[in-house]
PDB file of N, CA and C in Angstrom:
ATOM      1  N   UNK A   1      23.362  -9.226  17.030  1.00  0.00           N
ATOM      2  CA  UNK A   1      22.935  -8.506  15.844  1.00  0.00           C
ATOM      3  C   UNK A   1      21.600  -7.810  16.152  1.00  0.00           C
ATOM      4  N   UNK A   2      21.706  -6.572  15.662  1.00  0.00           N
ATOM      5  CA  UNK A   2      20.439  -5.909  16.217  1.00  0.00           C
ATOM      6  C   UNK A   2      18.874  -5.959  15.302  1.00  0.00           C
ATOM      7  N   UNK A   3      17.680  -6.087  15.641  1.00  0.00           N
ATOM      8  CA  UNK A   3      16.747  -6.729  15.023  1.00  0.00           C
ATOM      9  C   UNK A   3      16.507  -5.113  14.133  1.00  0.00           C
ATOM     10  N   UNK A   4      15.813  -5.183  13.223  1.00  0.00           N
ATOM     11  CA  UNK A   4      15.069  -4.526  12.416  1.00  0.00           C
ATOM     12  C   UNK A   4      14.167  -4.325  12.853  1.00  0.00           C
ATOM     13  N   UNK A   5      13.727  -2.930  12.919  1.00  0.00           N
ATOM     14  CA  UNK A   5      12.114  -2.937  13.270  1.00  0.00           C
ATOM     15  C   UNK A   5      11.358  -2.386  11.778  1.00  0.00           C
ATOM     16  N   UNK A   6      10.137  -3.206  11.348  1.00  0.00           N
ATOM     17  CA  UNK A   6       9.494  -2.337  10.514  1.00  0.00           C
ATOM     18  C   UNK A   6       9.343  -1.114  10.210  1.00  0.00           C
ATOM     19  N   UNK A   7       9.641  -0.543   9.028  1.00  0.00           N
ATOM     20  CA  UNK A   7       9.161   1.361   8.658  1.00  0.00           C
ATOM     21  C   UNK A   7       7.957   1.761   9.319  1.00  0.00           C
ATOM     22  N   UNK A   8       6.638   1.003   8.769  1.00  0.00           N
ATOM     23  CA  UNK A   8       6.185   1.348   9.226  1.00  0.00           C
ATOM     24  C   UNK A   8       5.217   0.078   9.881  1.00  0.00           C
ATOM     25  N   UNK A   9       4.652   0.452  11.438  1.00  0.00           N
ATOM     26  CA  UNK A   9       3.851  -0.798  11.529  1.00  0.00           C
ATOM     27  C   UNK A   9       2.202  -0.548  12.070  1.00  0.00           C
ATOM     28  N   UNK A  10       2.118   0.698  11.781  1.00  0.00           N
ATOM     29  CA  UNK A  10       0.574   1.204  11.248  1.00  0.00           C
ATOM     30  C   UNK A  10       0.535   1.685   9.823  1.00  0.00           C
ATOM     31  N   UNK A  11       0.452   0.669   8.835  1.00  0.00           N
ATOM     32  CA  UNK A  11       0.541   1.389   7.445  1.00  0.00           C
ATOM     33  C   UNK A  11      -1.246   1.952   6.787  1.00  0.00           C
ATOM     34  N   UNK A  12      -0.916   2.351   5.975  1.00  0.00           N
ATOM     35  CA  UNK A  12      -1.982   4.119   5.932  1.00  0.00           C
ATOM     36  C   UNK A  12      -3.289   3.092   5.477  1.00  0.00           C
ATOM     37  N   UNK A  13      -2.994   1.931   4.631  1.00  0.00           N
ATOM     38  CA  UNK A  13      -3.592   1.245   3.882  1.00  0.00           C
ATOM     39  C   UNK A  13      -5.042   0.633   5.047  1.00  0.00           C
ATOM     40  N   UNK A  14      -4.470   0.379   6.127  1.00  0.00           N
ATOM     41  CA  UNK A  14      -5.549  -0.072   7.409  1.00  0.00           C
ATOM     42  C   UNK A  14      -6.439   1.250   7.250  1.00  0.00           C
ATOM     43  N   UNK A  15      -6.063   2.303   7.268  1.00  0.00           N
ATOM     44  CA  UNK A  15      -7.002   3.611   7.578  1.00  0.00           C
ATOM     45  C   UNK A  15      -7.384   4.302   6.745  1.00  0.00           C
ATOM     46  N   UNK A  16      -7.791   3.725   5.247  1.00  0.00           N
ATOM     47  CA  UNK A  16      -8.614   4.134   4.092  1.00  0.00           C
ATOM     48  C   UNK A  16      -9.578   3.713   3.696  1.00  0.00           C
ATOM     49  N   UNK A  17     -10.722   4.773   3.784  1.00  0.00           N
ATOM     50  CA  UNK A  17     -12.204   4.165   3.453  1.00  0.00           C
ATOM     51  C   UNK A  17     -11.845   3.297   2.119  1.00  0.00           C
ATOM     52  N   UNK A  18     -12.495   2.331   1.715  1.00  0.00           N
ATOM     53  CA  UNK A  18     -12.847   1.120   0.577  1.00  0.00           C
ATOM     54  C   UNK A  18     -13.608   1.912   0.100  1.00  0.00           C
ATOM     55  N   UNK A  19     -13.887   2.321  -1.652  1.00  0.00           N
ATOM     56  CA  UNK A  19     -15.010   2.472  -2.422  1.00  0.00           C
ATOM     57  C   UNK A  19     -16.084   3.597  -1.359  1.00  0.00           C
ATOM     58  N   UNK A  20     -15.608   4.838  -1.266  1.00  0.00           N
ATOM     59  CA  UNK A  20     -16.341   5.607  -0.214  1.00  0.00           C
ATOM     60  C   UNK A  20     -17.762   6.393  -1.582  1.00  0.00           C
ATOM     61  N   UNK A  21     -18.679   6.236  -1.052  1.00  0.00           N
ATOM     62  CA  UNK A  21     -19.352   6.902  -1.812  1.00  0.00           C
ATOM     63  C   UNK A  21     -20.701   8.037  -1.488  1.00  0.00           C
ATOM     64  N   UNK A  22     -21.203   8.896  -1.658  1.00  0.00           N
ATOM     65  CA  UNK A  22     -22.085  10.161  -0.343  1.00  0.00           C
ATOM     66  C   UNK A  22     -22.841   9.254  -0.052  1.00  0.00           C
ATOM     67  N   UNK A  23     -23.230   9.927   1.449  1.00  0.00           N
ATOM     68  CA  UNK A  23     -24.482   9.430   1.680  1.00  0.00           C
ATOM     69  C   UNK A  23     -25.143  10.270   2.460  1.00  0.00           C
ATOM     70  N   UNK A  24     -25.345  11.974   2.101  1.00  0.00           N
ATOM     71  CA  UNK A  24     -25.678  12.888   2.611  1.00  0.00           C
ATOM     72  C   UNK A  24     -25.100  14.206   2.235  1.00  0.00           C
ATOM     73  N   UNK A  25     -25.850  15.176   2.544  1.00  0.00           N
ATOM     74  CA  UNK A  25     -25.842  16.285   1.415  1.00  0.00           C
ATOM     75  C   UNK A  25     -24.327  16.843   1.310  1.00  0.00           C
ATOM     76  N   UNK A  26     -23.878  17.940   0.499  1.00  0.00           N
ATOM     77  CA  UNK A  26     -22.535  18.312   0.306  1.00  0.00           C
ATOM     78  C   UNK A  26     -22.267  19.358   0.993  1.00  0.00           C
ATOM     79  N   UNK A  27     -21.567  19.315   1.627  1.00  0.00           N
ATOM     80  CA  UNK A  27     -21.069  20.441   2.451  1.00  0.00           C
ATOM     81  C   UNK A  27     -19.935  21.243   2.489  1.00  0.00           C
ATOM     82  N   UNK A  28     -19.486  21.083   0.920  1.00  0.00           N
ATOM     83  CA  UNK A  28     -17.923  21.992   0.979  1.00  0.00           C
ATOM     84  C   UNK A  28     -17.590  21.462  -0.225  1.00  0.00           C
ATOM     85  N   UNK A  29     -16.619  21.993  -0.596  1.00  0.00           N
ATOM     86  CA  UNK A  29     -14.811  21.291  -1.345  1.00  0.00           C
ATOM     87  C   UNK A  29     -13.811  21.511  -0.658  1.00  0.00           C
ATOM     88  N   UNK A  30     -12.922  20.184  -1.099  1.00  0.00           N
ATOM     89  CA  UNK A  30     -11.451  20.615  -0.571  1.00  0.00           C
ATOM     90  C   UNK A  30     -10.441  20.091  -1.703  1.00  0.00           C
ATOM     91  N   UNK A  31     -10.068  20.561  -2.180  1.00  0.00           N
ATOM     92  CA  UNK A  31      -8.721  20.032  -2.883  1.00  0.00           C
ATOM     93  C   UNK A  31      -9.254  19.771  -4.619  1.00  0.00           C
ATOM     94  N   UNK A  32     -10.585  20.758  -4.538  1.00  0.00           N
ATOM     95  CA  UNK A  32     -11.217  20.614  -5.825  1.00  0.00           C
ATOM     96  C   UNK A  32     -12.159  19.560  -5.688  1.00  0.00           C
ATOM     97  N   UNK A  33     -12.198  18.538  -5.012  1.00  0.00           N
ATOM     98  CA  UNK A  33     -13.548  17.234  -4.460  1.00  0.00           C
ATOM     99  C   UNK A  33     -14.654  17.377  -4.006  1.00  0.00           C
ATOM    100  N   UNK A  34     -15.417  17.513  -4.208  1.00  0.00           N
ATOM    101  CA  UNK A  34     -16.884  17.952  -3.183  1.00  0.00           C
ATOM    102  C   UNK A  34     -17.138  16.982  -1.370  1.00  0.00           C
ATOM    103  N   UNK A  35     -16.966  17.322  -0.422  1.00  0.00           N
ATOM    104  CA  UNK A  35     -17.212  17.015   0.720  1.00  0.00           C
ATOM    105  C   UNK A  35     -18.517  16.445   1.266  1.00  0.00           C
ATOM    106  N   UNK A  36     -18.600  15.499   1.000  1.00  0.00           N
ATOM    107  CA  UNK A  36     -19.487  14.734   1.560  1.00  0.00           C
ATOM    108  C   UNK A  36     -20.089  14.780   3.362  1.00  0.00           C
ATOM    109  N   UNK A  37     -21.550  15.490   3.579  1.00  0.00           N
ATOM    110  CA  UNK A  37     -21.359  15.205   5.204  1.00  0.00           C
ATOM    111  C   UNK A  37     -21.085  13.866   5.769  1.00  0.00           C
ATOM    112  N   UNK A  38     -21.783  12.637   4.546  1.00  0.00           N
ATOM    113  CA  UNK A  38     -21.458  11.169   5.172  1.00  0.00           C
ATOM    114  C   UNK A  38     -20.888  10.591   4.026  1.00  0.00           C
ATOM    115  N   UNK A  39     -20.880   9.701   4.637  1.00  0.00           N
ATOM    116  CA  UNK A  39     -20.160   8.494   2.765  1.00  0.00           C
ATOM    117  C   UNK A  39     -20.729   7.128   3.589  1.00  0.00           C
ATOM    118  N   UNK A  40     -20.643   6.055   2.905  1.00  0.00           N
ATOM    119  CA  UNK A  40     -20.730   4.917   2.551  1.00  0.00           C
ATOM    120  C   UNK A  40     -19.708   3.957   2.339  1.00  0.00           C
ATOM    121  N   UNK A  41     -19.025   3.105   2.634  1.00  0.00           N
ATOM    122  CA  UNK A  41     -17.630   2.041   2.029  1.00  0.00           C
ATOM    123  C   UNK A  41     -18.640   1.026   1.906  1.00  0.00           C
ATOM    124  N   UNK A  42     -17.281   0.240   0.369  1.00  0.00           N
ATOM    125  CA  UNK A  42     -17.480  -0.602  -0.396  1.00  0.00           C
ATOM    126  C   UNK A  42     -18.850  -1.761   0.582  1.00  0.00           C
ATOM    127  N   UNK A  43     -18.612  -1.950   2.059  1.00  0.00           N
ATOM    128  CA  UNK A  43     -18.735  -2.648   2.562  1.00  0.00           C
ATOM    129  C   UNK A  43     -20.404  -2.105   3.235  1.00  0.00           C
ATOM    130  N   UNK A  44     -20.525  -1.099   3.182  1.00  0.00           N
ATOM    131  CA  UNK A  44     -22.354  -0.006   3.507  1.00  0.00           C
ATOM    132  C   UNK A  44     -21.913   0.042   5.251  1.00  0.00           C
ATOM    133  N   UNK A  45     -20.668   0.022   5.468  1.00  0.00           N
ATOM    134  CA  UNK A  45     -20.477   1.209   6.938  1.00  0.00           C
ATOM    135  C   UNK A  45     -20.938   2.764   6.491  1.00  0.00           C
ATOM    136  N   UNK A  46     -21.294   3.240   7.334  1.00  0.00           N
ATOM    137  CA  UNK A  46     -21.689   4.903   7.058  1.00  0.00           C
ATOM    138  C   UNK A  46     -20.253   5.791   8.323  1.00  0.00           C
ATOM    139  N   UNK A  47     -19.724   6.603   7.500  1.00  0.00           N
ATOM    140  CA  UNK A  47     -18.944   7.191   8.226  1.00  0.00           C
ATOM    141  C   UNK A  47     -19.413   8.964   8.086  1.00  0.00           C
ATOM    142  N   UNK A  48     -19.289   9.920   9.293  1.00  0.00           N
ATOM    143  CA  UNK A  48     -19.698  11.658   9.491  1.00  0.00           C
ATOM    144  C   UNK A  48     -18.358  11.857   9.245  1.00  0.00           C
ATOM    145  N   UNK A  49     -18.698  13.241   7.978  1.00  0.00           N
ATOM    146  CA  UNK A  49     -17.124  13.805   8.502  1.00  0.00           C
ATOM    147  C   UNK A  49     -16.709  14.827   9.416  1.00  0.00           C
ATOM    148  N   UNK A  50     -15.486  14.394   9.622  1.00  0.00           N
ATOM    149  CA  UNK A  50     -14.732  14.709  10.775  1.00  0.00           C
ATOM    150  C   UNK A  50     -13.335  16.194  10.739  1.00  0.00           C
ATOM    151  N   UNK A  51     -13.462  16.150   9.856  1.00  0.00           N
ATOM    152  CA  UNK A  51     -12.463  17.432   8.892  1.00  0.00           C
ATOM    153  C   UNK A  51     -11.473  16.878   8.154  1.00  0.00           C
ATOM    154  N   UNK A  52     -10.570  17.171   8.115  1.00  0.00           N
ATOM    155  CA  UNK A  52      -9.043  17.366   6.686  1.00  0.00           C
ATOM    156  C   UNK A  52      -8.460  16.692   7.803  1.00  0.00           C
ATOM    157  N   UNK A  53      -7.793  15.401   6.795  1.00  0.00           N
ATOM    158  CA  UNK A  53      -6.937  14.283   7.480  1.00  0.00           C
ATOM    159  C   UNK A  53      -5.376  14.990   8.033  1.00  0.00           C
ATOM    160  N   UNK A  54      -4.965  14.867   9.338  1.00  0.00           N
ATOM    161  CA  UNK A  54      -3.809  15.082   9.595  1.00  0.00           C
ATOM    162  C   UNK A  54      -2.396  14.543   8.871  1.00  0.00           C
ATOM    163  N   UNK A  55      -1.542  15.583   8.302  1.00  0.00           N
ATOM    164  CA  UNK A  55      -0.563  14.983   7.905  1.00  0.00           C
ATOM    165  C   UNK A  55       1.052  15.101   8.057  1.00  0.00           C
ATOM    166  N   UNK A  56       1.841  14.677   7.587  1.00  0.00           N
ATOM    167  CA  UNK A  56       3.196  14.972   8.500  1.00  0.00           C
ATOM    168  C   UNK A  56       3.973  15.995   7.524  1.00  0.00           C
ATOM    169  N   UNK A  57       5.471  15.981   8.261  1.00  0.00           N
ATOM    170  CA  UNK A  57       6.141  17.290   7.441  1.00  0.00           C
ATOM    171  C   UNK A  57       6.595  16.561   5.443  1.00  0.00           C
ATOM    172  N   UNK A  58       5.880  15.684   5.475  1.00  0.00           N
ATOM    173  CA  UNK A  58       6.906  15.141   3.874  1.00  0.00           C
ATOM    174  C   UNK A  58       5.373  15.071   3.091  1.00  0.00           C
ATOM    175  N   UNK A  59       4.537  15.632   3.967  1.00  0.00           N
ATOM    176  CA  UNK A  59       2.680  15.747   3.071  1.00  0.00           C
ATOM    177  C   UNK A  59       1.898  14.071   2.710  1.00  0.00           C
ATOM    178  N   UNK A  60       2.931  13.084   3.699  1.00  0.00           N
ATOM    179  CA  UNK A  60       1.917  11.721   3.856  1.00  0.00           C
ATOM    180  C   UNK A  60       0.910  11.825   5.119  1.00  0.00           C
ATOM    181  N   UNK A  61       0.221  11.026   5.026  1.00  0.00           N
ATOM    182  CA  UNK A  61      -0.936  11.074   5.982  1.00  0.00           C
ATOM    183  C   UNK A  61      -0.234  10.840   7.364  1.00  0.00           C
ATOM    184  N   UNK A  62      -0.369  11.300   8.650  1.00  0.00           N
ATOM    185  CA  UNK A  62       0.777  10.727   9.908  1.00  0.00           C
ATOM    186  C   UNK A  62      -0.722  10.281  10.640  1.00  0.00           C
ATOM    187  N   UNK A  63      -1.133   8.554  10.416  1.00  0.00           N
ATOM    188  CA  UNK A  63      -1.625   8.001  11.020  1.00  0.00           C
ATOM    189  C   UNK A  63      -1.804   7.564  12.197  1.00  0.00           C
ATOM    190  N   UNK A  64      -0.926   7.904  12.688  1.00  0.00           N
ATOM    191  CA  UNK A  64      -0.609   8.319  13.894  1.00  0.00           C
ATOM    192  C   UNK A  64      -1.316   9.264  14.926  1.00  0.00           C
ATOM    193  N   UNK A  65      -1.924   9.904  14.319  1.00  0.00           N
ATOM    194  CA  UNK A  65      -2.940  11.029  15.284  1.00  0.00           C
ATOM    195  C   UNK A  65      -4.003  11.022  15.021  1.00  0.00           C
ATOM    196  N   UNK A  66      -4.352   9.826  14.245  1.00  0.00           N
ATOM    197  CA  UNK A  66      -5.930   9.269  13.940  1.00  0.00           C
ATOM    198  C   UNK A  66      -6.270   8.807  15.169  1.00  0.00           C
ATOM    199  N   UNK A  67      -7.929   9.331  16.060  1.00  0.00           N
ATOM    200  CA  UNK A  67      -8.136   8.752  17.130  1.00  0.00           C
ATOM    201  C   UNK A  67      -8.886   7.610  16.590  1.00  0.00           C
ATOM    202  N   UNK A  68      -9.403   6.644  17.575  1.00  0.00           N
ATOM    203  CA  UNK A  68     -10.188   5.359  17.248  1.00  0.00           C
ATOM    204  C   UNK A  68     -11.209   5.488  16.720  1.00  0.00           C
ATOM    205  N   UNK A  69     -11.696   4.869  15.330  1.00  0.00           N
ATOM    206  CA  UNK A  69     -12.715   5.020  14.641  1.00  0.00           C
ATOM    207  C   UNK A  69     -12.396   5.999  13.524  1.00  0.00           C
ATOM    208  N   UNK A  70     -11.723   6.741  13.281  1.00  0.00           N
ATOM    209  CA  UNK A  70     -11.398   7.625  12.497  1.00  0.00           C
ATOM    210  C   UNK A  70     -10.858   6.854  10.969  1.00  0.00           C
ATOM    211  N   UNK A  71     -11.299   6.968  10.129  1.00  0.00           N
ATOM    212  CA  UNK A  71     -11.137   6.914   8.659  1.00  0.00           C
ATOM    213  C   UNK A  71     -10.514   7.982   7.300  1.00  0.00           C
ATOM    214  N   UNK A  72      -9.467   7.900   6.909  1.00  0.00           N
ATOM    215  CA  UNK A  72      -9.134   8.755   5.682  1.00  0.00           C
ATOM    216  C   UNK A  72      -9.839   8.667   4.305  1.00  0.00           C
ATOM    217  N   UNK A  73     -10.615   9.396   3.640  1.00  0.00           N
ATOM    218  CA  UNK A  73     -11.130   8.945   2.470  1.00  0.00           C
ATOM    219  C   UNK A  73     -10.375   9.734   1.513  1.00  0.00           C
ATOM    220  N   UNK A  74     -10.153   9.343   0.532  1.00  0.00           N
ATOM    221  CA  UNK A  74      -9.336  10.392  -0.590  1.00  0.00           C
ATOM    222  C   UNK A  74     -10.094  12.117  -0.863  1.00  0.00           C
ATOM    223  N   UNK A  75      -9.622  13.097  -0.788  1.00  0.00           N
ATOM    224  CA  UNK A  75      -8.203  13.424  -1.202  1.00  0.00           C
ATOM    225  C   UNK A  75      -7.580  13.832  -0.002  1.00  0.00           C
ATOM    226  N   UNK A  76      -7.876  13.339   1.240  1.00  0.00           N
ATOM    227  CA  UNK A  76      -7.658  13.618   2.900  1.00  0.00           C
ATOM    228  C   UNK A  76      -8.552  14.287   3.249  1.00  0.00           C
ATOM    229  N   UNK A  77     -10.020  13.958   2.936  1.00  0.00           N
ATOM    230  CA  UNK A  77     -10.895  14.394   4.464  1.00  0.00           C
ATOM    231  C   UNK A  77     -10.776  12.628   5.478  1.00  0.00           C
ATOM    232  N   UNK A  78     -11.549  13.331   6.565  1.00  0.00           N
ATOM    233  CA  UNK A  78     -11.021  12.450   7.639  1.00  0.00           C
ATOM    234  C   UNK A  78     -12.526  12.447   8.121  1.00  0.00           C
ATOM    235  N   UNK A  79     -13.063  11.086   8.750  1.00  0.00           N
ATOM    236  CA  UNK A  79     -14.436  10.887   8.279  1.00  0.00           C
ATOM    237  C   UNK A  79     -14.421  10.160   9.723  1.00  0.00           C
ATOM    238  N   UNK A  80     -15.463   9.750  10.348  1.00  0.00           N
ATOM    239  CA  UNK A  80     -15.409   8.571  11.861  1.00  0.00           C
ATOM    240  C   UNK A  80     -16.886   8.022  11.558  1.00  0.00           C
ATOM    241  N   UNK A  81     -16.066   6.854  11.893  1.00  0.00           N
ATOM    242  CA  UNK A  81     -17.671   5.415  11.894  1.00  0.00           C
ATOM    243  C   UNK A  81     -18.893   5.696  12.374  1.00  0.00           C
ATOM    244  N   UNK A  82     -19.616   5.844  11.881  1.00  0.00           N
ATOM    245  CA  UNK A  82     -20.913   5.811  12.845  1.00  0.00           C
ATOM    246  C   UNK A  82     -21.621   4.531  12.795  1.00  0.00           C
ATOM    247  N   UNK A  83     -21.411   3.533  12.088  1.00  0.00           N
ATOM    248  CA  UNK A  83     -22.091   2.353  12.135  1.00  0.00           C
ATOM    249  C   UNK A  83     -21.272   1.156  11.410  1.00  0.00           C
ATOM    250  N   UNK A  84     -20.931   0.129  12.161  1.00  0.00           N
ATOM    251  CA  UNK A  84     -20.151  -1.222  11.732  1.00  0.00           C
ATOM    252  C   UNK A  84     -21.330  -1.459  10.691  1.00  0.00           C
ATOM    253  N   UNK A  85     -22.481  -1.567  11.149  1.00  0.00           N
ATOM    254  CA  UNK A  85     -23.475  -2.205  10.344  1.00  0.00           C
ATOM    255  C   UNK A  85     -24.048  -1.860   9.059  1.00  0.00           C
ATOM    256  N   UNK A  86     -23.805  -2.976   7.939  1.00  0.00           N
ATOM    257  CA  UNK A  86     -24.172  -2.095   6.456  1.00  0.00           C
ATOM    258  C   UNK A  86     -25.696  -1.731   6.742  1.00  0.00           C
ATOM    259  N   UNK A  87     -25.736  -0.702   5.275  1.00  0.00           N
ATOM    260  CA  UNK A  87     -27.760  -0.038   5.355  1.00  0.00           C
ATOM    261  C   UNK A  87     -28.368  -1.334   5.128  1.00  0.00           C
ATOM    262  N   UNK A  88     -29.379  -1.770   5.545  1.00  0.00           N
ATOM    263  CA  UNK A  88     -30.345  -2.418   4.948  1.00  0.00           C
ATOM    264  C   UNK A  88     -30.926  -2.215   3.411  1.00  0.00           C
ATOM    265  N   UNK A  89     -31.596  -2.871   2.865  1.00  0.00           N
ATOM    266  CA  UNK A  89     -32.368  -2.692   1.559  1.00  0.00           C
ATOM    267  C   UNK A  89     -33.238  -2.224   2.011  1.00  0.00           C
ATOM    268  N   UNK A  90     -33.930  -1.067   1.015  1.00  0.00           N
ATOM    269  CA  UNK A  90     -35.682  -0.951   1.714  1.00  0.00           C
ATOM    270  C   UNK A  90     -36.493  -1.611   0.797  1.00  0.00           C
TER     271      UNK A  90
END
């Protein structure tokens, strides 16, 4: 009997910023959203953006051509880590 392989086994949910919020001046719109040069997650990683998230022919995200470090924040810009480490307090 032949095994099943999962739909999908990079699901999109691994590669979405948490609670993204600016953290540096605005540099655009896309999709009606204002473009953040950095953001912030829930967690105080700081991610640069990186441009408009790649997506496939049915208009889901194809996670798949995310290189390492790369992050999706809503409404598909595509953002990369610059620091594991949350901000400090001042």
């Amino acid at each position: 009997m032949p095994r099943l392989a999962p739909a999908h086994t990079n699901p999109i949910d691994y590669h979405i910023v948490y609670g993204p919020r600016p953290d540096g001046p605005l540099i655009g719109f896309y999709a009606g959203q204002p473009i953040a040069a950095a953001i912030r997650d829930h967690f105080g990683r700081r991610f640069v953006y990186d441009g408009i998230a790649p997506r496939r022919r049915d208009g889901k995200y194809d996670v798949s051509q995310l290189q390492p470090g790369e992050w999706i924040a809503e409404p598909g810009l595509l953002y990369h880590i610059e620091s594991d480490r949350p901000a400090r307090a001042a």
